[in-house]
C-alpha atoms as a PDB file:
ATOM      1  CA  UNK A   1       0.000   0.000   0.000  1.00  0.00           C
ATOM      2  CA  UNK A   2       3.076   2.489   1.034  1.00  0.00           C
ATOM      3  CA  UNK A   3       3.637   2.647  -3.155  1.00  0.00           C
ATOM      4  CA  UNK A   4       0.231   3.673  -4.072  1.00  0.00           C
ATOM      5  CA  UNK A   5      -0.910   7.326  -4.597  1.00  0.00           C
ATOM      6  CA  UNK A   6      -3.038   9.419  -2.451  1.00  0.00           C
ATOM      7  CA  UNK A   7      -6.225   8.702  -4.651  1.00  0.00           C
ATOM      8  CA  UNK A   8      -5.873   5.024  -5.080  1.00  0.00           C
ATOM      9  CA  UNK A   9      -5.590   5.317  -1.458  1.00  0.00           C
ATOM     10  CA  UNK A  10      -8.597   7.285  -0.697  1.00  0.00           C
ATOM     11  CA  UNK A  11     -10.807   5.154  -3.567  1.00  0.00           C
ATOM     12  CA  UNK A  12      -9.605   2.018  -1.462  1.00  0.00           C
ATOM     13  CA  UNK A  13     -10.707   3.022   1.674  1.00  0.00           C
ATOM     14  CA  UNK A  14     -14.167   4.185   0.042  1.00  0.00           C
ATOM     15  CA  UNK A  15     -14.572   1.148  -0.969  1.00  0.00           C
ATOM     16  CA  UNK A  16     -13.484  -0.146   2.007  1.00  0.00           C
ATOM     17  CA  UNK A  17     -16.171   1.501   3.693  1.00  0.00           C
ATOM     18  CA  UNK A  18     -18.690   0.703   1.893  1.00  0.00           C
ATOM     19  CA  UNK A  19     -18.220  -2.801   1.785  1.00  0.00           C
ATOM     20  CA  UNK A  20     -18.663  -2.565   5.851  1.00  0.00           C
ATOM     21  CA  UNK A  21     -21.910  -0.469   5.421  1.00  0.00           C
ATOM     22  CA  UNK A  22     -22.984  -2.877   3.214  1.00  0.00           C
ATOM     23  CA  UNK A  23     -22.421  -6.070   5.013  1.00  0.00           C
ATOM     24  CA  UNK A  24     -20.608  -7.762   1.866  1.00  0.00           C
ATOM     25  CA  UNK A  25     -17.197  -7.602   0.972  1.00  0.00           C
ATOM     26  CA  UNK A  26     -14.044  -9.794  -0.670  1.00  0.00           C
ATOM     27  CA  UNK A  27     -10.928 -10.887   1.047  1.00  0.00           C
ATOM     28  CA  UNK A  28      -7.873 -12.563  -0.240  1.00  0.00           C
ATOM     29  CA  UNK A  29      -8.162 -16.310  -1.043  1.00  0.00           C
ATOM     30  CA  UNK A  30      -5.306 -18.176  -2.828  1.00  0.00           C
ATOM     31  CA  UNK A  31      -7.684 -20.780  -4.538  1.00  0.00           C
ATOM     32  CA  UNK A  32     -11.191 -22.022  -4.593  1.00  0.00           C
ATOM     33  CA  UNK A  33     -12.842 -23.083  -1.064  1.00  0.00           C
ATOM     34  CA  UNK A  34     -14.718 -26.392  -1.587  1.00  0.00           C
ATOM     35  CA  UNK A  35     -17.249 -26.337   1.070  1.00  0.00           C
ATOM     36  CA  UNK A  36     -21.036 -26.068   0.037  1.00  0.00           C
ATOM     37  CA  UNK A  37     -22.263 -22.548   0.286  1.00  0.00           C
ATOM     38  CA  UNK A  38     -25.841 -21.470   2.164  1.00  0.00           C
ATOM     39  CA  UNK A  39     -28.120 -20.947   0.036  1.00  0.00           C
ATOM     40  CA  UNK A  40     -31.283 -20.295   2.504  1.00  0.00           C
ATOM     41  CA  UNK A  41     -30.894 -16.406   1.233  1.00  0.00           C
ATOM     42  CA  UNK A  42     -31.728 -17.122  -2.253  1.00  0.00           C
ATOM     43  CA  UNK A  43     -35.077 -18.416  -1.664  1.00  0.00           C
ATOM     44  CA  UNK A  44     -37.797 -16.174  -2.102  1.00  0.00           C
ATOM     45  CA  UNK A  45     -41.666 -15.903  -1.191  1.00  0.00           C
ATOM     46  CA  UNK A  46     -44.383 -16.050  -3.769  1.00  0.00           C
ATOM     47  CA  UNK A  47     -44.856 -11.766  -3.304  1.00  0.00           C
ATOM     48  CA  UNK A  48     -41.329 -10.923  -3.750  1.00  0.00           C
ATOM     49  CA  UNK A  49     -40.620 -13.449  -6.785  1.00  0.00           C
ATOM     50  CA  UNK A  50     -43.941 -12.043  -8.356  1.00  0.00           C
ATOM     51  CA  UNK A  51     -42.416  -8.623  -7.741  1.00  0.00           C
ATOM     52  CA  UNK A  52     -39.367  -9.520  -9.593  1.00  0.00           C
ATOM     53  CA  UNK A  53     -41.459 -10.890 -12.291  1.00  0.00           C
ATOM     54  CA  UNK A  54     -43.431  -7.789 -12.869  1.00  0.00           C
ATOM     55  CA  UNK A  55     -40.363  -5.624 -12.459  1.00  0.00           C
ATOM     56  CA  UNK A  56     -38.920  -7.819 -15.369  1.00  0.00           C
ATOM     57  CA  UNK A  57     -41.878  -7.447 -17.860  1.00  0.00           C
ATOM     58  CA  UNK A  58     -42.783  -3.889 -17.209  1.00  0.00           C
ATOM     59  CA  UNK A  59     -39.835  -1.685 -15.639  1.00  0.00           C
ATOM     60  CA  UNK A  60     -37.595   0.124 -18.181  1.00  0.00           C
ATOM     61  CA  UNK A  61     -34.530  -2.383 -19.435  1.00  0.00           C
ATOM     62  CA  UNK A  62     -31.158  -1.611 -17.812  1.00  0.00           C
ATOM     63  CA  UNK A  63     -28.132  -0.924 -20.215  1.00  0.00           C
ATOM     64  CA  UNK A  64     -26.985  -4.697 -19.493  1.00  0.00           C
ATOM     65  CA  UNK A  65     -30.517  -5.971 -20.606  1.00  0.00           C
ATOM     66  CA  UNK A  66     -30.179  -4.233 -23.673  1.00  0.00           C
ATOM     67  CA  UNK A  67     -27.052  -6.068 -24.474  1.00  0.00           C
ATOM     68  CA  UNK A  68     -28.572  -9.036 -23.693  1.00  0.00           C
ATOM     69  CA  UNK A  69     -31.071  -8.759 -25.907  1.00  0.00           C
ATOM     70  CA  UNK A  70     -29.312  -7.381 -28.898  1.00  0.00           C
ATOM     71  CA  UNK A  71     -26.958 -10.267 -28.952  1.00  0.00           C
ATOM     72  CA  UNK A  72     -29.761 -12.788 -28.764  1.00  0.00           C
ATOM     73  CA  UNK A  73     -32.151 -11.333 -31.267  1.00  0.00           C
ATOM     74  CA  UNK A  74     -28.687 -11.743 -33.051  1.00  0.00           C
ATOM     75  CA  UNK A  75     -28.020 -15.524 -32.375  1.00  0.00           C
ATOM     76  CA  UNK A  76     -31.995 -16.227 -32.900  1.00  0.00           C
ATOM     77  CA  UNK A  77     -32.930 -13.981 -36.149  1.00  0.00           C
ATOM     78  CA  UNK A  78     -35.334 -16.289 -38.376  1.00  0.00           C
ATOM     79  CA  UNK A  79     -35.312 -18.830 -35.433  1.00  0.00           C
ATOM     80  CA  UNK A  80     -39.316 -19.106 -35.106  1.00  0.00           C
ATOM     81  CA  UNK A  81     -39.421 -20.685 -31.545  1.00  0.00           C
ATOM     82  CA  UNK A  82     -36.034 -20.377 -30.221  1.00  0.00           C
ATOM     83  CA  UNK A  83     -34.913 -21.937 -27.060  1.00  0.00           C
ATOM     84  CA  UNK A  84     -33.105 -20.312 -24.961  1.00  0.00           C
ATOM     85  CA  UNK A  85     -31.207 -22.136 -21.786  1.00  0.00           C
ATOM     86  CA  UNK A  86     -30.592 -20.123 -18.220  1.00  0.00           C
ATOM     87  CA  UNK A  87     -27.557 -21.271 -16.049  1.00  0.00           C
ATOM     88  CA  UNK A  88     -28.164 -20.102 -12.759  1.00  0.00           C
ATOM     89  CA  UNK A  89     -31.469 -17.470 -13.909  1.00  0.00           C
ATOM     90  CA  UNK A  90     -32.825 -17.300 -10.386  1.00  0.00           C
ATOM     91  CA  UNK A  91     -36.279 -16.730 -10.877  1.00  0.00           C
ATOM     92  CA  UNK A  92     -36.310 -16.699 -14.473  1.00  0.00           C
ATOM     93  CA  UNK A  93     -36.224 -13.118 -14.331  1.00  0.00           C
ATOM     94  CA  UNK A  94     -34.936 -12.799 -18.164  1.00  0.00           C
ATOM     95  CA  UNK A  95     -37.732 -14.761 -19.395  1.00  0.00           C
ATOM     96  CA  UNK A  96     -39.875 -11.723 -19.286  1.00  0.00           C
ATOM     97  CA  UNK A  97     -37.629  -9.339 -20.551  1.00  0.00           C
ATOM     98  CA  UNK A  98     -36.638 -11.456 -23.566  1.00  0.00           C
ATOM     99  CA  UNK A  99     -40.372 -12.160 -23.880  1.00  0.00           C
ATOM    100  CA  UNK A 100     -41.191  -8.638 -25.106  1.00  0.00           C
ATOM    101  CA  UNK A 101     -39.509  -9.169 -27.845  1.00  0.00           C
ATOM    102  CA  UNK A 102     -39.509 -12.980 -28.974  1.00  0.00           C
ATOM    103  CA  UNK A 103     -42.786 -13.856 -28.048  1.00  0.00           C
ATOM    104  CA  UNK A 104     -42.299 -17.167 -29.088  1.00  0.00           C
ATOM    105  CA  UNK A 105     -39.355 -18.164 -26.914  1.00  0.00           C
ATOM    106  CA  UNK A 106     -38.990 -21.440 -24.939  1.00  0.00           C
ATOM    107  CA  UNK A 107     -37.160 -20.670 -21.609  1.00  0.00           C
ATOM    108  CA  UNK A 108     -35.301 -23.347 -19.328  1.00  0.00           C
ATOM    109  CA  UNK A 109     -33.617 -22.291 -15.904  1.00  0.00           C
ATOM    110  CA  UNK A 110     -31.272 -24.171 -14.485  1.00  0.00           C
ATOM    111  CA  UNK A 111     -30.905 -23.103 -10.569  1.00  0.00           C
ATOM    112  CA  UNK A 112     -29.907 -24.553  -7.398  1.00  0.00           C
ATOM    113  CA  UNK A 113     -32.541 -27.122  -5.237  1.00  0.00           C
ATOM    114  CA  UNK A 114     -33.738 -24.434  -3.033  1.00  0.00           C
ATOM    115  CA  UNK A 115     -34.897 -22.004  -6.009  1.00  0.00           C
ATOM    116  CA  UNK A 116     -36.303 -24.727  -8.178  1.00  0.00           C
ATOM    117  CA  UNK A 117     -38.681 -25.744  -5.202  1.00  0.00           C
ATOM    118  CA  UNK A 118     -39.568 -22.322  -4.462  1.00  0.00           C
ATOM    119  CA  UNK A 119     -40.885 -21.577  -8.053  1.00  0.00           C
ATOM    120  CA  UNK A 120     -43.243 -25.133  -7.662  1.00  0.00           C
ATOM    121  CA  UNK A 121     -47.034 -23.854  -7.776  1.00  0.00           C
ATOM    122  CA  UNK A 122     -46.476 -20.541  -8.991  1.00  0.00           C
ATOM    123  CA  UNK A 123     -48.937 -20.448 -11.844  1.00  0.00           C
ATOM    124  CA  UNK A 124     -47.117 -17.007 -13.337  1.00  0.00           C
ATOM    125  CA  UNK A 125     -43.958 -19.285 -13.994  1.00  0.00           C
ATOM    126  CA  UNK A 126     -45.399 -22.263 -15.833  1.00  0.00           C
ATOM    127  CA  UNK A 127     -43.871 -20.767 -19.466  1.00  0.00           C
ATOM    128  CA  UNK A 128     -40.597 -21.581 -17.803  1.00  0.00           C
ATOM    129  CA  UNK A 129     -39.137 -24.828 -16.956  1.00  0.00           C
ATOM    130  CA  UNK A 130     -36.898 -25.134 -14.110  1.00  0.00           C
ATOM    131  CA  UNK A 131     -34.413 -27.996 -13.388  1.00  0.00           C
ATOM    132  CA  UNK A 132     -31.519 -28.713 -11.735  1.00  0.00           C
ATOM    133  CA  UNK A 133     -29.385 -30.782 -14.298  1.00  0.00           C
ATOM    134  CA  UNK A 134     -27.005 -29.506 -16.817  1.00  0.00           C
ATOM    135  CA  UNK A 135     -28.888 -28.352 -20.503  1.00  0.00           C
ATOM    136  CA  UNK A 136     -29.187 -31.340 -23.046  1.00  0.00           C
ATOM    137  CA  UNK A 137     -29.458 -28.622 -26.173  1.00  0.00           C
ATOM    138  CA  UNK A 138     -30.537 -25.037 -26.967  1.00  0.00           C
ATOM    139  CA  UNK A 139     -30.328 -22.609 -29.140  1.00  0.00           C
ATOM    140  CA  UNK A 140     -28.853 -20.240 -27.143  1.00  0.00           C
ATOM    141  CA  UNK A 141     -27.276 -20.452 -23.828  1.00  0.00           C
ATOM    142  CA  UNK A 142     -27.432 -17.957 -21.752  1.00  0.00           C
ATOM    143  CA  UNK A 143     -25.653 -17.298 -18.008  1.00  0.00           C
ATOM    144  CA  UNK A 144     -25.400 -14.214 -16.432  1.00  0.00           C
ATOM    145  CA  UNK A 145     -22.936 -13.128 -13.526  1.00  0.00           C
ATOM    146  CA  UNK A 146     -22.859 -16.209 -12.385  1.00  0.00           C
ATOM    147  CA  UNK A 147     -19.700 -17.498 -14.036  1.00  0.00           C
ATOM    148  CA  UNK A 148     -17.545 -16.085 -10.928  1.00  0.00           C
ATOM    149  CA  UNK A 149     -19.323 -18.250  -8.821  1.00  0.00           C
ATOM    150  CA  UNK A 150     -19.633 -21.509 -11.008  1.00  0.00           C
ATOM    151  CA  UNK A 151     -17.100 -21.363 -13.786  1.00  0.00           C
ATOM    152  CA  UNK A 152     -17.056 -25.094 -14.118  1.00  0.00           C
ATOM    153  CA  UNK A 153     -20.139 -25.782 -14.004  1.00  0.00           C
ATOM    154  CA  UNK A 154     -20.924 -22.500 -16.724  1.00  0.00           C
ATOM    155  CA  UNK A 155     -18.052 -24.209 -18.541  1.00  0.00           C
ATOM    156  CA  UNK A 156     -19.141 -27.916 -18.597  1.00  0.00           C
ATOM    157  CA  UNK A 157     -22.441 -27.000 -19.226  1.00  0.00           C
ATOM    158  CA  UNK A 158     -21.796 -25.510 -22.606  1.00  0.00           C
ATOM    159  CA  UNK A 159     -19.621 -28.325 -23.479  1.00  0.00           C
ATOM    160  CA  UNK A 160     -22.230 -30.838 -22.859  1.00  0.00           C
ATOM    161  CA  UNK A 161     -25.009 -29.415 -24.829  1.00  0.00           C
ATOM    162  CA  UNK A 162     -22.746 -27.873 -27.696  1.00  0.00           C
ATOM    163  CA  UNK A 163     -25.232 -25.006 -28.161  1.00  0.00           C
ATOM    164  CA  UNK A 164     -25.063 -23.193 -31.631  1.00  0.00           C
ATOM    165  CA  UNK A 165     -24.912 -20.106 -29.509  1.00  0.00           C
ATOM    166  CA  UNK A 166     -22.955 -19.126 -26.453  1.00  0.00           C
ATOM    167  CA  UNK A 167     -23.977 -16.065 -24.207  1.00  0.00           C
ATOM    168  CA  UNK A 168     -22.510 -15.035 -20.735  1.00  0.00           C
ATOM    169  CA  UNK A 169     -22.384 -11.469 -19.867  1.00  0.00           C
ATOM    170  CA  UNK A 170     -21.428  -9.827 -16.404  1.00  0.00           C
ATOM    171  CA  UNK A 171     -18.570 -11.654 -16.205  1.00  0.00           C
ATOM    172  CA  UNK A 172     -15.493 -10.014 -14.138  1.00  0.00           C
ATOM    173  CA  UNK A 173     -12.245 -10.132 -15.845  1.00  0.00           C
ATOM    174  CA  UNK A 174      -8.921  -7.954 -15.766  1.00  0.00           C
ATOM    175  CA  UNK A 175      -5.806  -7.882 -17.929  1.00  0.00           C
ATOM    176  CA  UNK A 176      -3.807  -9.408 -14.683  1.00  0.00           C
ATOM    177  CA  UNK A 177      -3.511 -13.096 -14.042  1.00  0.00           C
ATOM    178  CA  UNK A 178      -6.582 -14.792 -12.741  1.00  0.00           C
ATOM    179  CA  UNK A 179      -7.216 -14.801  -9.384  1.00  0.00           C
ATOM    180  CA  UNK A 180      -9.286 -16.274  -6.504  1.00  0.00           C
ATOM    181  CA  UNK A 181     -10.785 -13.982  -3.657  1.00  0.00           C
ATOM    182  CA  UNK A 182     -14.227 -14.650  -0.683  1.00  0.00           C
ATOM    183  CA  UNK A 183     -17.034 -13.308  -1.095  1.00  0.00           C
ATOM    184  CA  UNK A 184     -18.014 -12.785   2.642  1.00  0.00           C
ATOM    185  CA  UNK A 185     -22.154 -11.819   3.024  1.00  0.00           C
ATOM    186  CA  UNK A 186     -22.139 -10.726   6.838  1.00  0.00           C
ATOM    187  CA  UNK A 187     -26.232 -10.966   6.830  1.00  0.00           C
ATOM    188  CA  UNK A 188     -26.494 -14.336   5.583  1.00  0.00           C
ATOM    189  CA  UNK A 189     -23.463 -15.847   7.167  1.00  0.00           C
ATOM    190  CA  UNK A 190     -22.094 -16.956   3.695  1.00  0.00           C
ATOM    191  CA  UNK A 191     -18.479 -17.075   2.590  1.00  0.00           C
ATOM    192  CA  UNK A 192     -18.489 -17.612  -1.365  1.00  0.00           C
ATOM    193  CA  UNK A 193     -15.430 -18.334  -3.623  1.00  0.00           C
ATOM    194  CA  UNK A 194     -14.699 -15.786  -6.209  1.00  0.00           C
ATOM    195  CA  UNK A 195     -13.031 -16.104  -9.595  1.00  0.00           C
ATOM    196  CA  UNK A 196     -11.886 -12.798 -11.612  1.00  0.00           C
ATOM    197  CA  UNK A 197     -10.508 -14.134 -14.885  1.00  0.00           C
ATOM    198  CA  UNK A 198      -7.782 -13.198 -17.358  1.00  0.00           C
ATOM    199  CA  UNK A 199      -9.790 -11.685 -20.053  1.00  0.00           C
ATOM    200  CA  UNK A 200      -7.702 -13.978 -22.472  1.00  0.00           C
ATOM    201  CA  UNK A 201      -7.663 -16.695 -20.201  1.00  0.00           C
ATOM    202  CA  UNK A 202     -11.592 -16.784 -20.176  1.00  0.00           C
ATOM    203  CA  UNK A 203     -12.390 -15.931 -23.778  1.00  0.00           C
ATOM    204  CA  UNK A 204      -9.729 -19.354 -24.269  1.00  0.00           C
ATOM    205  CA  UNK A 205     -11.454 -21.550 -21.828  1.00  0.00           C
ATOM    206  CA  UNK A 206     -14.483 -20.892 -24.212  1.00  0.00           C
ATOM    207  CA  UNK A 207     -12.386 -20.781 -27.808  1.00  0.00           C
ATOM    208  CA  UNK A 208     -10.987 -24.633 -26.854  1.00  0.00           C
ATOM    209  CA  UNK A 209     -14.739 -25.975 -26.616  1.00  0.00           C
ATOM    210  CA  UNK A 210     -14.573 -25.447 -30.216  1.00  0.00           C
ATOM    211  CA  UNK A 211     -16.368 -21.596 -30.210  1.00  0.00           C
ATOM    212  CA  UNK A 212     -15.693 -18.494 -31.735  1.00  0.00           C
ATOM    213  CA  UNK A 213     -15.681 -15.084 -30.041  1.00  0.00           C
ATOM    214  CA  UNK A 214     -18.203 -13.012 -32.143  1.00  0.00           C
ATOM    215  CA  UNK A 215     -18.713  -9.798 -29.906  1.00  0.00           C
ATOM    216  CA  UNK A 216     -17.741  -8.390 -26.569  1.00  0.00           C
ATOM    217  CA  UNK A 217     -18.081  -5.536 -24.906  1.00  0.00           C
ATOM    218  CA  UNK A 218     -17.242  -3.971 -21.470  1.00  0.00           C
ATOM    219  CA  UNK A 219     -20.706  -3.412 -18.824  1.00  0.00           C
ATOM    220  CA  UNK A 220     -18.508  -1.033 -16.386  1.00  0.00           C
ATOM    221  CA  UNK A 221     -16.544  -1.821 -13.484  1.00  0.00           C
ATOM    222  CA  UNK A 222     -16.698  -3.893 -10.573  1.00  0.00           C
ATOM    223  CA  UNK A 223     -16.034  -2.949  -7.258  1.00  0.00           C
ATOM    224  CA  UNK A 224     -17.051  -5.692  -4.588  1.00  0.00           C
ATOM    225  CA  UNK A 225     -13.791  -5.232  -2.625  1.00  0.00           C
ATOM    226  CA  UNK A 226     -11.236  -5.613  -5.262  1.00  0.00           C
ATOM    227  CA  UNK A 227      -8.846  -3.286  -3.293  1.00  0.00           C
ATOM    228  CA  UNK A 228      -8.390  -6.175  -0.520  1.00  0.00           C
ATOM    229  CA  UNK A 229      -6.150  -8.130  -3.527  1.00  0.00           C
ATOM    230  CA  UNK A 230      -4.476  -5.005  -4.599  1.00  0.00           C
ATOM    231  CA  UNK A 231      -6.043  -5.295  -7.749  1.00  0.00           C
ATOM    232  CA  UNK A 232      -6.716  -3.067 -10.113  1.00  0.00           C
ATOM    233  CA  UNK A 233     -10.725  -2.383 -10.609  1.00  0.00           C
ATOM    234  CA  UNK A 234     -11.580  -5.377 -12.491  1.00  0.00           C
ATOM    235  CA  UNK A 235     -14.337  -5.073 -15.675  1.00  0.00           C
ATOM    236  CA  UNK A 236     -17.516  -6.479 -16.234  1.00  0.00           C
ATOM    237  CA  UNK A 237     -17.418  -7.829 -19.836  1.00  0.00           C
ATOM    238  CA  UNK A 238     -20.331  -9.584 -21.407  1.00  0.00           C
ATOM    239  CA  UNK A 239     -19.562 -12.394 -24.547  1.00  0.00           C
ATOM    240  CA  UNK A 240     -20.987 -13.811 -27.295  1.00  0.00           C
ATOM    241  CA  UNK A 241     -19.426 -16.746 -28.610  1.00  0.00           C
ATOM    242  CA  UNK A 242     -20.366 -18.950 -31.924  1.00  0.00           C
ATOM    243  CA  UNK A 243     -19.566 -22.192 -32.528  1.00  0.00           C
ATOM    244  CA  UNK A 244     -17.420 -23.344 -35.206  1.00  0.00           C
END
């Protein structure tokens, strides 16, 4: 710290501060921590997922949304009744903001036990399918800002189903070497392994599943406690990938 400069300084302990106020923050891991995470804070009533849902198919689209949907009315363009797979969609949030404009979309979700049950009865969700295994095929798959959290499974997922189309966006990534970092959630008592990628490293991972980067683009910064690792502010990059 004695090397950096009076702002870098000053941003860090911002960020520093906020991270407290928050009750979330990152701390220096050298590699990934095995243990199961909680997951009790990711389950939702019926009011507040039917919140989200309405938020989704009425609320004006955030910048990142719009991305989202450019690149898949990209991927999908003459595709009738496309099929689009979620890794890790919660609630199937996306569903209803791709909806607006590809009416005709099939939506799959593939989420943790605990979401999975909590969608079971909700009559709002029956256009969606949620499971808990890997996607079989798709036209497009989809994951978003969950690949720091699950890059293996993001990763073996796609190889499995091969998809002709390969979407993750909000993924964190620097020009530095990869590295690992906790995720520590004061409120919900969870400590979560974190994975900033190599922007070349990542885009690779995906390239030697036989894919072809067609489009990026940078979604802003991340903060999250990056200064704890000394880093740099990591980006958030979203991809679109093609296969060969």
């Amino acid at each position: 710290m004695a090397s950096l400069g009076i702002l870098p300084k000053c941003y860090r302990l911002l960020d520093a501060m906020a991270g407290l106020a928050i009750g979330w923050y990152r701390v220096r891991a050298d590699g990934p921590q095995p243990a199961r995470n909680p997951n009790a804070h990711y389950v939702l009533g019926r009011d507040a997922i039917l919140a989200r849902m309405e938020e989704a198919a009425r609320a004006p689209l955030a910048v990142s949304s719009f991305l989202s949907l450019f690149w898949a009315s990209r991927a999908l363009g003459g595709n009738g009744s496309p099929h689009i797979w979620d890794f890790g969609g919660g609630y199937g949030e996306a569903f209803f903001r791709f909806r607006r404009y590809i009416p005709n979309l099939q939506y799959t979700v593939t989420e943790i036990p605990e979401i999975v049950s909590a969608t079971q009865g909700i009559a709002e969700l029956k256009p969606i399918t949620f499971t808990e295994t890997r996607p079989t095929s798709c036209d497009l798959f989809f994951s978003s800002g969950v690949v720091m959290v699950a890059h293996e499974q993001v990763l073996n997922a796609i190889a499995q189903a091969q998809p002709p189309w390969a979407m993750i966006t909000s993924v964190e990534v620097t020009d530095r070497p990869t590295y690992w970092s906790t995720v520590v959630m004061r409120r919900y008592g969870r400590r979560c392994p974190y994975i900033t990628f190599n922007r070349r490293e990542f885009i690779g991972r995906v390239e030697a599943m036989g894919y072809r980067l067609i489009d990026s683009c940078r979604q802003g910064s991340a903060s999250s406690g990056a200064w704890l690792n000394l880093q740099e502010q990591p980006d958030m990059n979203g991809f679109l990938f093609q296969r060969e």
